[in-house]
C-alpha atoms as a PDB file:
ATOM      1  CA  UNK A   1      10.277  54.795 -29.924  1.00  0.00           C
ATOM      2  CA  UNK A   2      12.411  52.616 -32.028  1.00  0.00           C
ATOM      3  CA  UNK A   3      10.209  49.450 -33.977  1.00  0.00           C
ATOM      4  CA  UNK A   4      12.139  46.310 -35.175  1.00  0.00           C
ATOM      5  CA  UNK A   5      10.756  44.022 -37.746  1.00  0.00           C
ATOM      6  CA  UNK A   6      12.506  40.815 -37.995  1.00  0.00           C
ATOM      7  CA  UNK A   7      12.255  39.373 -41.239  1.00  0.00           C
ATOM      8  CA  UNK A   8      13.984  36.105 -43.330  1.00  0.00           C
ATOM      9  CA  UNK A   9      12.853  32.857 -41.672  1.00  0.00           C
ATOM     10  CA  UNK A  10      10.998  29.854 -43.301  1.00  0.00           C
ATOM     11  CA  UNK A  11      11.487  26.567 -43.500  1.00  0.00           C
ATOM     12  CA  UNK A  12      14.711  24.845 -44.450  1.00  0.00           C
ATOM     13  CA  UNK A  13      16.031  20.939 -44.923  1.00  0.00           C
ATOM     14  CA  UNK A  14      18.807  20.358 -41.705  1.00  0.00           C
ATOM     15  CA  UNK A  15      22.064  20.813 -43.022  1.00  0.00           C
ATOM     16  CA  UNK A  16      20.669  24.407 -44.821  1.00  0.00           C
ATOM     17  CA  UNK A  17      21.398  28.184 -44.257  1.00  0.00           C
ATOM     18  CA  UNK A  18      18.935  31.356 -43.846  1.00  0.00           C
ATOM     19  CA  UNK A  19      19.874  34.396 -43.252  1.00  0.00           C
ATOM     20  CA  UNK A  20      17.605  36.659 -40.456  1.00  0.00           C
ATOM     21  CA  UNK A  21      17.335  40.918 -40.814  1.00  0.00           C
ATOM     22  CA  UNK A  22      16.333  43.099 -38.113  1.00  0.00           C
ATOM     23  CA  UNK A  23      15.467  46.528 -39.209  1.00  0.00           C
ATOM     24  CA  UNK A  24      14.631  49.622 -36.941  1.00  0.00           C
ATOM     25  CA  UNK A  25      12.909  52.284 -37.966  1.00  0.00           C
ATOM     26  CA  UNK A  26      15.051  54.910 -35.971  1.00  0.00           C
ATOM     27  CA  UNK A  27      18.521  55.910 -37.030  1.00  0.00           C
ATOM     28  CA  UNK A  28      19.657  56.159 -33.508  1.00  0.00           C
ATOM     29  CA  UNK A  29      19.466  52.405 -33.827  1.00  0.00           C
ATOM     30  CA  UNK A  30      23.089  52.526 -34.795  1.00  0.00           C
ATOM     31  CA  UNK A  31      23.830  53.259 -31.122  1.00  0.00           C
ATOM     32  CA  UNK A  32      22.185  50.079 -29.947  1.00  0.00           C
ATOM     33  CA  UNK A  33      23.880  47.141 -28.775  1.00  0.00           C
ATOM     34  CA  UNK A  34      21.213  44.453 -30.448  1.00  0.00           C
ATOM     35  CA  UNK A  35      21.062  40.757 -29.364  1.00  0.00           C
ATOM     36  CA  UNK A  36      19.003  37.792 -31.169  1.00  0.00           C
ATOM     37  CA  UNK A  37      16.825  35.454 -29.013  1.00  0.00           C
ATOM     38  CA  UNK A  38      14.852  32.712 -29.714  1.00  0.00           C
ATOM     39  CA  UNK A  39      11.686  30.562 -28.545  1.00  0.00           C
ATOM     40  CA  UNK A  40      10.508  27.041 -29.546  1.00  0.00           C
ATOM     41  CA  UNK A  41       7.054  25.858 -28.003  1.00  0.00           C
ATOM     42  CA  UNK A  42       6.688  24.981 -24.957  1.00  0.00           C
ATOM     43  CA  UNK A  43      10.119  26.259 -23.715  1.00  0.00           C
ATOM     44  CA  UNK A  44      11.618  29.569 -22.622  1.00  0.00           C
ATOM     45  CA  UNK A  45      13.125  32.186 -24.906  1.00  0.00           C
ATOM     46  CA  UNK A  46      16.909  32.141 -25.138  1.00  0.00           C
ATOM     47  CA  UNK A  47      19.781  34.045 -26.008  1.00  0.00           C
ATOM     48  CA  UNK A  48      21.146  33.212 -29.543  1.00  0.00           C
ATOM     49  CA  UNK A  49      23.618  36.024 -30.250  1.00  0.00           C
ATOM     50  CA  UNK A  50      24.853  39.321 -29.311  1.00  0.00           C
ATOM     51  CA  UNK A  51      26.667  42.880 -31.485  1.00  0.00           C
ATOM     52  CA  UNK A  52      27.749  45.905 -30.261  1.00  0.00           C
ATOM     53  CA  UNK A  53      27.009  48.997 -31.419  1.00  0.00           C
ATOM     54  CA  UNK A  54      30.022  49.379 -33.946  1.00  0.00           C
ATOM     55  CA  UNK A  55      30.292  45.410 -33.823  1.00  0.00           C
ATOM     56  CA  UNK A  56      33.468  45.383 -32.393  1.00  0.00           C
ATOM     57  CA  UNK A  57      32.312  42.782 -29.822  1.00  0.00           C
ATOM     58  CA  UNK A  58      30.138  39.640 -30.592  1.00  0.00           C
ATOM     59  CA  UNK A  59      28.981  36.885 -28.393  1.00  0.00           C
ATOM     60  CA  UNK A  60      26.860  33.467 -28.823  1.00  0.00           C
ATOM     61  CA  UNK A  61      24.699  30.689 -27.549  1.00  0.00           C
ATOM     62  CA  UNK A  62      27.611  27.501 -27.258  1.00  0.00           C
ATOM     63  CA  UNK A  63      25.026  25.532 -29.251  1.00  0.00           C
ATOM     64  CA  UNK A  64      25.460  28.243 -31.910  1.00  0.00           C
ATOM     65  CA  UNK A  65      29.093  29.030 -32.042  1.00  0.00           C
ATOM     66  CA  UNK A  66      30.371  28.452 -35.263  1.00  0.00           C
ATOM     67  CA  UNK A  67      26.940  28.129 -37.101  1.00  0.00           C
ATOM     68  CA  UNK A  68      25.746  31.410 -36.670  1.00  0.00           C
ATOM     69  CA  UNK A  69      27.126  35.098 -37.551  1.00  0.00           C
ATOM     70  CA  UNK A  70      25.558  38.242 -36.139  1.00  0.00           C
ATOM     71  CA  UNK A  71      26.578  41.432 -38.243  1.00  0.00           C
ATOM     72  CA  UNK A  72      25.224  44.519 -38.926  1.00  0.00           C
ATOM     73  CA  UNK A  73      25.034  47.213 -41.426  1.00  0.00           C
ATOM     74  CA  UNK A  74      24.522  50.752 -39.936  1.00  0.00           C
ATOM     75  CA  UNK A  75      24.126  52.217 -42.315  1.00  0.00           C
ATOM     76  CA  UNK A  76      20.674  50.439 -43.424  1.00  0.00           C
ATOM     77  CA  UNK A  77      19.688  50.376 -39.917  1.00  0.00           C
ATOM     78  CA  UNK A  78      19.982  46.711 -39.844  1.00  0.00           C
ATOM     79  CA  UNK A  79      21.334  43.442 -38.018  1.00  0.00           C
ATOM     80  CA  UNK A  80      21.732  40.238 -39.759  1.00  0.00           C
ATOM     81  CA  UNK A  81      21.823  36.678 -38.287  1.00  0.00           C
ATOM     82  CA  UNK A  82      23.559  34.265 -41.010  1.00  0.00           C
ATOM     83  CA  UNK A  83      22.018  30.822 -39.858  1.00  0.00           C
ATOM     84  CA  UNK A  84      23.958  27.977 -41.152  1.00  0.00           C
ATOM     85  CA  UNK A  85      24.303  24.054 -41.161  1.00  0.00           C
ATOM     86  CA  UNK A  86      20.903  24.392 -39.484  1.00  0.00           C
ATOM     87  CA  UNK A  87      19.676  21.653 -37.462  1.00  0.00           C
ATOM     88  CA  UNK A  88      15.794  20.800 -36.322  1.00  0.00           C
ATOM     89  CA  UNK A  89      16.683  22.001 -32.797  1.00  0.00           C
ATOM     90  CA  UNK A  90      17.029  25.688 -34.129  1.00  0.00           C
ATOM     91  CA  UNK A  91      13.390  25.412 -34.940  1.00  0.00           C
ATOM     92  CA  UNK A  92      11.672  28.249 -33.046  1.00  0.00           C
ATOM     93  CA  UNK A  93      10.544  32.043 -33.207  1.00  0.00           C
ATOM     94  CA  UNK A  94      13.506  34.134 -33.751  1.00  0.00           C
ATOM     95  CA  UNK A  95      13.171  38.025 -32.196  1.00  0.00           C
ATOM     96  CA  UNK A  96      15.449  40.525 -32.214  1.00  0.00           C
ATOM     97  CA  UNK A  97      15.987  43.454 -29.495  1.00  0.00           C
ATOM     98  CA  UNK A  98      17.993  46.434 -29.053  1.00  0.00           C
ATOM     99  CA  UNK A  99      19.106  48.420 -26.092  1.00  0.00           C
ATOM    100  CA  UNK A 100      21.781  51.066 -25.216  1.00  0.00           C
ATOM    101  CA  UNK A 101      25.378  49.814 -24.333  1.00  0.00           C
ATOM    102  CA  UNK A 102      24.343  51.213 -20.514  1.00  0.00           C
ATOM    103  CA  UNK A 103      21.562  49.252 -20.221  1.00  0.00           C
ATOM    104  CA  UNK A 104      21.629  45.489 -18.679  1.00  0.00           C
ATOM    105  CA  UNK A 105      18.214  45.221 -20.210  1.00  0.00           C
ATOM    106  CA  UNK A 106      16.746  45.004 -23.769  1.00  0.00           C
ATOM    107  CA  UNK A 107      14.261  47.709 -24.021  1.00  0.00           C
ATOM    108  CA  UNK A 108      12.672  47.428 -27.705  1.00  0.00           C
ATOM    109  CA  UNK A 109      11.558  43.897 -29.311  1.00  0.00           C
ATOM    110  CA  UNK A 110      10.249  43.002 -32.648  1.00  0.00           C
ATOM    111  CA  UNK A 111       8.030  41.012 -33.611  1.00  0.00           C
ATOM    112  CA  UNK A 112      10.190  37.961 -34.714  1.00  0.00           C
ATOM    113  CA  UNK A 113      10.326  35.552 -37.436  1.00  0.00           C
ATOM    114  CA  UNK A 114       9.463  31.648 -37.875  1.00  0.00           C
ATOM    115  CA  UNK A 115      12.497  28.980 -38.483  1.00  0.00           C
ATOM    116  CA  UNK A 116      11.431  25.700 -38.928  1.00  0.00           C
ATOM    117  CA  UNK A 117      14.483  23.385 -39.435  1.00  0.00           C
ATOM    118  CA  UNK A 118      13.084  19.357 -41.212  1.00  0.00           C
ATOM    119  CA  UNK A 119      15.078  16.461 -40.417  1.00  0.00           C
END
């Protein structure tokens, strides 16, 4: 079973960047397509970005577009989310998830990371 560990948040001034890494443990990881999500308190989790498995294809949140840049690195079994010009409403728990390219569903999760965006 494939683990992700989402790593790279903290807290940044609006207006600053971070950059967010999802490792898996499994090499077969390379086949997933793997989205971001995030959840602030009190509110439901929501898609933030989206790569395919070669990363041929990429999709975001509107709110996002233009900000953020998923990418990935297959080689290191990892997916990146550059974060910038961040603003306090991108201040929630950031998770990652993978599934296979035939599934409508994500099937693994990790564990996600904290961005707290100060005005």
């Amino acid at each position: 079973q494939v683990q992700l560990v989402a790593s790279g948040g903290g807290l940044v001034q609006a207006g600053g960047s971070l950059r967010l890494s999802c490792t898996a443990s499994e090499r077969t990881f390379r086949m997933y397509t793997v989205g971001w999500f995030r959840q602030a308190p009190g509110k439901e989790r929501e898609f933030v970005a989206q790569i395919t498995w070669d990363g041929g294809y990429t999709f975001y949140l509107d709110a996002v577009k233009g900000r953020f840049t998923i990418s990935r690195d297959n080689a290191k079994n990892t997916v990146y989310l550059q974060m910038n010009n961040l603003e306090p409403e991108d201040t929630a728990n950031y998770l990652c998830a993978g599934r296979l390219p035939t599934r409508s569903y994500y099937d693994y999760w990790g564990q996600g990371t904290q961005v707290t965006v100060s005005s």
